[in-house]
Protein backbone atom coordinates (compact mmCIF):
# COMPACT_ATOMS: atom_id res chain seq x y z
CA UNK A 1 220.95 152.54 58.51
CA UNK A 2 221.11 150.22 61.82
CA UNK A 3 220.82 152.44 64.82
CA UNK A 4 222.76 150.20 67.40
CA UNK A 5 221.16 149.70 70.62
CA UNK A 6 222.75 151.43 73.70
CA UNK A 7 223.97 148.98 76.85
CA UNK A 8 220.85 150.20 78.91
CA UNK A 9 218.39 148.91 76.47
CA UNK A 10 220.92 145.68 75.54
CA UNK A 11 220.97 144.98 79.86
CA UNK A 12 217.21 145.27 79.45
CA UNK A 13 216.19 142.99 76.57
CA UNK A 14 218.34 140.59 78.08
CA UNK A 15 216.72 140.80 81.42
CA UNK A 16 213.40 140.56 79.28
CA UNK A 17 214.55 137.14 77.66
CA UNK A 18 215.68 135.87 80.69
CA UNK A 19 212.07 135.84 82.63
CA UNK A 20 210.70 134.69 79.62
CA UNK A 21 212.54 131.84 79.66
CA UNK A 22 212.26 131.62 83.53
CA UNK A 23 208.55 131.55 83.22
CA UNK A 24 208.61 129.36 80.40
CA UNK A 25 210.74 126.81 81.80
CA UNK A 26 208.37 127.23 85.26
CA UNK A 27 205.13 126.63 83.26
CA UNK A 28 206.50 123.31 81.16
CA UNK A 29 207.87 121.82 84.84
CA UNK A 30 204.50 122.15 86.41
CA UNK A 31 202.71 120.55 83.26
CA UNK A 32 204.77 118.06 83.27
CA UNK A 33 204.85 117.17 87.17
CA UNK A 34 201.16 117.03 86.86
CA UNK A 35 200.97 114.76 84.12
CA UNK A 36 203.52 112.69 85.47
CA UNK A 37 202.45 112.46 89.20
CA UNK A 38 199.08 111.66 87.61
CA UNK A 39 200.18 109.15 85.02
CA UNK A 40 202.28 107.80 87.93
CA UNK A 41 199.42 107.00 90.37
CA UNK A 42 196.67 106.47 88.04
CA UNK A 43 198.49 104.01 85.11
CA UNK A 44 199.53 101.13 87.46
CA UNK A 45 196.01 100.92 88.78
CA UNK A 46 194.76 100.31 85.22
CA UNK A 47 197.41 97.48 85.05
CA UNK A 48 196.29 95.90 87.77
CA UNK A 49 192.85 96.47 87.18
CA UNK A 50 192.08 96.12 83.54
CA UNK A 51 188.64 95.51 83.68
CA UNK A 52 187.70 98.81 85.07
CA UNK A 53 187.76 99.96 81.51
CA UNK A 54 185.62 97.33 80.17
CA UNK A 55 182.96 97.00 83.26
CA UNK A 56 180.47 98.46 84.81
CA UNK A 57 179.46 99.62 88.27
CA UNK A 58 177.73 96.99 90.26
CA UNK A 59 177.54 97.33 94.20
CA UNK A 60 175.97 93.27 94.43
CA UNK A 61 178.51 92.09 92.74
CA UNK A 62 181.74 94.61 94.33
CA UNK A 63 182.32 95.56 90.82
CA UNK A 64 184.32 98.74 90.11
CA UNK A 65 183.77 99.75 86.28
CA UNK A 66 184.29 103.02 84.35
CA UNK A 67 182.64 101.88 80.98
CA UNK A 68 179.38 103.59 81.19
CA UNK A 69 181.47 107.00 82.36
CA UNK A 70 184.08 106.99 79.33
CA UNK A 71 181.17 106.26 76.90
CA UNK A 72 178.90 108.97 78.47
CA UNK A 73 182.00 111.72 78.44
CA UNK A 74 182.43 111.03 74.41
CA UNK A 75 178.52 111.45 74.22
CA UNK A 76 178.81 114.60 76.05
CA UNK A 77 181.45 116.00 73.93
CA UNK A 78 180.27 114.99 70.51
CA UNK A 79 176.85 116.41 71.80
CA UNK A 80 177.92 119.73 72.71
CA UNK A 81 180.07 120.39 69.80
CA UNK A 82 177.47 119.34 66.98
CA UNK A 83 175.42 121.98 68.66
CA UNK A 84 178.28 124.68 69.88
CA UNK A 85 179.94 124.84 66.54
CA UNK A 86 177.12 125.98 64.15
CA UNK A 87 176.07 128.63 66.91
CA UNK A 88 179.42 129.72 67.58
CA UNK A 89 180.93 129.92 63.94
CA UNK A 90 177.88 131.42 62.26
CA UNK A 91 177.62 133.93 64.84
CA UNK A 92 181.02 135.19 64.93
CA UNK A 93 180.32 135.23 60.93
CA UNK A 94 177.55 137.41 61.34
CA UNK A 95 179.19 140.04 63.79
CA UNK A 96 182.21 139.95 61.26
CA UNK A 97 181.22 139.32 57.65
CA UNK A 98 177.12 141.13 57.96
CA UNK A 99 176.59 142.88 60.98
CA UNK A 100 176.70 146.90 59.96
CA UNK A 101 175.70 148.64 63.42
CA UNK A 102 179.19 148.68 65.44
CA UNK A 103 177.37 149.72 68.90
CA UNK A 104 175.51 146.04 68.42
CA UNK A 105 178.46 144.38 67.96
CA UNK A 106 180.17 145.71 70.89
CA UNK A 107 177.48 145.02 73.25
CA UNK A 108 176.93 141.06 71.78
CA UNK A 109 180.91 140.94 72.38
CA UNK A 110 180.72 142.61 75.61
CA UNK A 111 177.91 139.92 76.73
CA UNK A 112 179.85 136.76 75.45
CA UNK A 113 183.30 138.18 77.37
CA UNK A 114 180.94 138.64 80.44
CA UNK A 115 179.54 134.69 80.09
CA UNK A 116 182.95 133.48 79.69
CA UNK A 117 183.95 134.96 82.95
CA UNK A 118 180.82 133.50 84.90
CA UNK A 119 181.35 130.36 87.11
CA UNK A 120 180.50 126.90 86.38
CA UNK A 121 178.30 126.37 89.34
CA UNK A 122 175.85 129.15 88.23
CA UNK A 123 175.82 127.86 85.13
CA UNK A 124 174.43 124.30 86.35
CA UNK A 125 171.99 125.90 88.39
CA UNK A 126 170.62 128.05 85.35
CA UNK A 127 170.83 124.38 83.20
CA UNK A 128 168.83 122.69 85.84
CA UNK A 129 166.29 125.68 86.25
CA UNK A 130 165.79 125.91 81.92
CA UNK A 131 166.78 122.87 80.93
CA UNK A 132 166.01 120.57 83.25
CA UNK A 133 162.68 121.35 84.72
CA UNK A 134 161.56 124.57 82.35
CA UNK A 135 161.93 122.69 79.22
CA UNK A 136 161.45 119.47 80.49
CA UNK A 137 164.82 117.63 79.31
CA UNK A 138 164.93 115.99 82.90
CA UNK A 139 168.31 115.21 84.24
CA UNK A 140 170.04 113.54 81.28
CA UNK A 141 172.96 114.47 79.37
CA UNK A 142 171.32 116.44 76.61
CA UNK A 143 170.50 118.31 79.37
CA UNK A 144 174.18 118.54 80.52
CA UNK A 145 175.07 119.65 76.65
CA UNK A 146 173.02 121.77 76.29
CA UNK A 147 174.16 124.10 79.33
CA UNK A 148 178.17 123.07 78.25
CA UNK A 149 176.91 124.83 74.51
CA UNK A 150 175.97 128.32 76.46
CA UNK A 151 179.19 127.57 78.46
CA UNK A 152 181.51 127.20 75.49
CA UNK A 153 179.90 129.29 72.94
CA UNK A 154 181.66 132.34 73.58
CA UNK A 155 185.08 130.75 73.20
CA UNK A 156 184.06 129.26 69.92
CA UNK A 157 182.89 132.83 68.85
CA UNK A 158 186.00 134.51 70.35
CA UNK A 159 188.55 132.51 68.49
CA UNK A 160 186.41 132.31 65.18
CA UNK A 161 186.34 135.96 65.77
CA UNK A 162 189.70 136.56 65.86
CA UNK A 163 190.39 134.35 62.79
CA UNK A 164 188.22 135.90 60.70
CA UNK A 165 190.07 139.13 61.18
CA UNK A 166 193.12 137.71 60.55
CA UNK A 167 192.50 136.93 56.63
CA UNK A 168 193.29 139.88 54.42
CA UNK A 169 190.79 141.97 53.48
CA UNK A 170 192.09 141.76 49.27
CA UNK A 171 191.09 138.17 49.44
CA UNK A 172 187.53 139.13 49.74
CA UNK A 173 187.99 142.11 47.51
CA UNK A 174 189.96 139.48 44.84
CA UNK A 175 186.82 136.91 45.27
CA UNK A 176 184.51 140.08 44.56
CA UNK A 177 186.29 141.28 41.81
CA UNK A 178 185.74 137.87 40.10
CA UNK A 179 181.70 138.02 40.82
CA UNK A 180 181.51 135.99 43.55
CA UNK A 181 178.68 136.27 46.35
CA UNK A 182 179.00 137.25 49.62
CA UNK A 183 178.16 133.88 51.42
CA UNK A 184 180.26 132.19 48.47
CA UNK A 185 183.16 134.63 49.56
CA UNK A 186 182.88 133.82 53.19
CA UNK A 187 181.99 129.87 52.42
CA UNK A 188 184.88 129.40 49.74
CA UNK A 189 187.50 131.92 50.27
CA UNK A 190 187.15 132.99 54.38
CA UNK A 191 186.44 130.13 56.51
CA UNK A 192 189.32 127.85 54.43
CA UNK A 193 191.50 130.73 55.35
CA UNK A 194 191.22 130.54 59.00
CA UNK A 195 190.86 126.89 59.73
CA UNK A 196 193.37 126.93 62.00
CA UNK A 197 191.44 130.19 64.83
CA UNK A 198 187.88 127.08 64.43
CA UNK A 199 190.35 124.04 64.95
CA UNK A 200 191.61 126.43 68.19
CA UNK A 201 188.45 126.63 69.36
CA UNK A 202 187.47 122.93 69.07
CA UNK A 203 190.14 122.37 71.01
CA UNK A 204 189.52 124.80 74.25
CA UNK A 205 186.11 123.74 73.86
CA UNK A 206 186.48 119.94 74.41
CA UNK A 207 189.50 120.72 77.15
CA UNK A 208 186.36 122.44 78.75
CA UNK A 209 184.04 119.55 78.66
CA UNK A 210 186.01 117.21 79.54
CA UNK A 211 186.92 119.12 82.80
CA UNK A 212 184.01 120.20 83.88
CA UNK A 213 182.08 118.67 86.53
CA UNK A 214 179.97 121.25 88.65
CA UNK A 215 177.49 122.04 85.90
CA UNK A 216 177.19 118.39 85.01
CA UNK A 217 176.03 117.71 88.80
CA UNK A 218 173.38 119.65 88.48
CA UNK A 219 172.10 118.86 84.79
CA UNK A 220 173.75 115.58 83.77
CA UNK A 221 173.26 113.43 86.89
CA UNK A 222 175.49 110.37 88.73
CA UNK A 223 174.12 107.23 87.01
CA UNK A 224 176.80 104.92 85.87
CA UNK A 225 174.49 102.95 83.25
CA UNK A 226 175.63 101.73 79.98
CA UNK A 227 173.44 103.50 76.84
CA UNK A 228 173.77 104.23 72.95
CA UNK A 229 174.11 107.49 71.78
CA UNK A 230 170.39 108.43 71.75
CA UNK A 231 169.36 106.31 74.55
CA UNK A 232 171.93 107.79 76.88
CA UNK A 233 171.65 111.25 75.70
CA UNK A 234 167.92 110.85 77.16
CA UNK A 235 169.23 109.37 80.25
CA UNK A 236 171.31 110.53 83.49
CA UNK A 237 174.89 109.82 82.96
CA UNK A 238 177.79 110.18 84.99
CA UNK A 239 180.67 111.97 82.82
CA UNK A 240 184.93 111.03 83.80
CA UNK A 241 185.01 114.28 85.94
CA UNK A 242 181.77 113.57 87.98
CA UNK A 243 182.81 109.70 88.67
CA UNK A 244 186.08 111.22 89.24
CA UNK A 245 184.45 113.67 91.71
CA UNK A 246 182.38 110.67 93.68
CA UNK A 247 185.27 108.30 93.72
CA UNK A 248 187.44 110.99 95.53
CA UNK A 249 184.78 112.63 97.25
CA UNK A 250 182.04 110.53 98.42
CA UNK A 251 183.80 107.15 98.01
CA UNK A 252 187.41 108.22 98.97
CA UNK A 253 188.50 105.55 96.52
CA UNK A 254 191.39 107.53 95.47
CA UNK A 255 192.90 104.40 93.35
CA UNK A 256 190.26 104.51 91.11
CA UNK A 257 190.21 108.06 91.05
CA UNK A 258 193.27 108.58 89.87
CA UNK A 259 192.90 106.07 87.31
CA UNK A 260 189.95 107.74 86.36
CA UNK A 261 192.43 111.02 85.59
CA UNK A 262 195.02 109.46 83.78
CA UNK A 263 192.14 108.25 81.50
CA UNK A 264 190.87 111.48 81.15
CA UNK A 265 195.00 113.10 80.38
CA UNK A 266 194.73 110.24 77.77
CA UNK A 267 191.58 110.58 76.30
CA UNK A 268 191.82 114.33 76.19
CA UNK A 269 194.77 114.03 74.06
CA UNK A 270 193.41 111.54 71.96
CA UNK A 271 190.79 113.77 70.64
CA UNK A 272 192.89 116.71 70.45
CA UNK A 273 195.38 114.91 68.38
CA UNK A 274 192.09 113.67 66.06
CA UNK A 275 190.96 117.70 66.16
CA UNK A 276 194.61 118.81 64.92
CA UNK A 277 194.46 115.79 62.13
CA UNK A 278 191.03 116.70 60.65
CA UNK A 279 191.66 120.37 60.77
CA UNK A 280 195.12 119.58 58.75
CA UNK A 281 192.83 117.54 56.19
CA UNK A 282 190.76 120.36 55.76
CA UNK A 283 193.68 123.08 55.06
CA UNK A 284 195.44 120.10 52.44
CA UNK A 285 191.85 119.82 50.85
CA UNK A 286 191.85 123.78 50.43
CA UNK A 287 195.46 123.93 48.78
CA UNK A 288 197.02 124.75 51.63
């Protein structure tokens, strides 16, 4: 039987719908003003400018170039995430799949909530005290990783986490019942499963990197030279966000600055879109 809903409580669902779609309708306009207004400053400077993309820096010649900073931002990126996701993944396995003592759990959850909650800025200065001089990686942009890894690792173990917990408990039991291991459970049956909470993840993560600048300053550095992979992973490197930061800043070359955030708009969807595509390969590969 259908208990009907009085007026009172009709009046106030609507009400309830209503802001929702207020504040819905609010948060899409902003997003879209601020891509927009940013595309809309930044995209006719490429156009009239298309070397930028292709050069780099040189003060004797009056060359303006952005090569070396789009190539070190991927470097960055694929850097921190070869090392983020291992750590991140396998530890939110542990604390889900192994880990017995509940009080442990809760105080290794209550430390990665706390880091996530810290500022960048004391972040870089930690990276430049352990990383840089402690450890001896020098200002370079394993350096700059490395303290983007303790930065983004508990968001890669909060939404593995929370996928983990999502996948039924009788798919494990089902995968036991047919003699399966436990890491053969977890490797074959679990992670498949919840694809889709470690493809979420990837994606905060990278909008992360790619926005941050104030730990970079510290750890990462302002060169604008042109490396490899290794090379420039050994080297100081100026990311998007920190050329970004000195064009506005310390140049007040705000052409080329806003250039320089259209690029990054574009580039950050880019590899989200590439995230979303391999994370869809991976459910079709697992029957999903």
């Amino acid at each position: 039987m259908i208990i009907p809903l009085s007026n009172k409580r009709k009046a106030w669902c609507t009400v309830m719908k209503v802001l929702c779609y207020i504040s819905l309708a609010i948060v899409v306009a902003l997003t879209a003003f601020m891509l927009l207004y940013v595309l809309f400053k930044g995209v006719p400077n490429i156009i009239e400018n298309p070397r930028l993309l292709i050069e780099t820096p040189s003060v004797r010649r009056n060359i303006d170039g952005i090569l070396p900073d789009i190539m070190n931002t991927i470097y960055v990126v694929i850097a921190t995430l070869v090392m983020v996701l291992p750590l991140g993944v396998g530890a939110a396995i542990y604390l889900t799949e192994y880990a017995k003592n509940k009080r442990v759990v809760e105080i290794i959850e209550f430390a990665s909530e706390t880091l996530s909650g810290i500022p960048s800025i004391i972040y870089g200065l930690v990276g430049m005290l352990l990383f840089v001089q402690f450890l001896g990686f020098g200002t370079s942009l394993l350096a700059g990783s490395a303290t983007l890894v303790i930065m983004n690792l508990p968001t890669i173990m909060r939404t593995t986490e929370e996928a983990l917990k999502t996948v039924p408990q009788s798919y494990r039991e089902g995968a036991f019942a047919l003699g399966a291991g436990k890491w053969r459970v977890i490797r074959t049956v679990v992670l498949p499963t919840c694809v889709n909470g470690i493809v979420t993840g990837c994606i905060l993560t990278i909008g992360r990197i790619l926005g941050e600048s104030a730990a970079l300053l510290f750890t990462a550095g302002l060169a604008h030279r042109l490396y490899g992979f290794f090379e420039g992973l050994a080297n100081s490197g100026a990311t998007l966000t920190v050329a970004l930061y000195v064009y506005a800043s310390e140049r007040g070359d705000f052409d080329i600055a806003y250039a320089i955030a259209a690029i990054l708009i574009v580039l950050t969807v880019i590899i989200n879109l590439i995230t979303s595509y391999l994370g869809r390969i991976m459910r079709r590969r697992n029957g999903e």
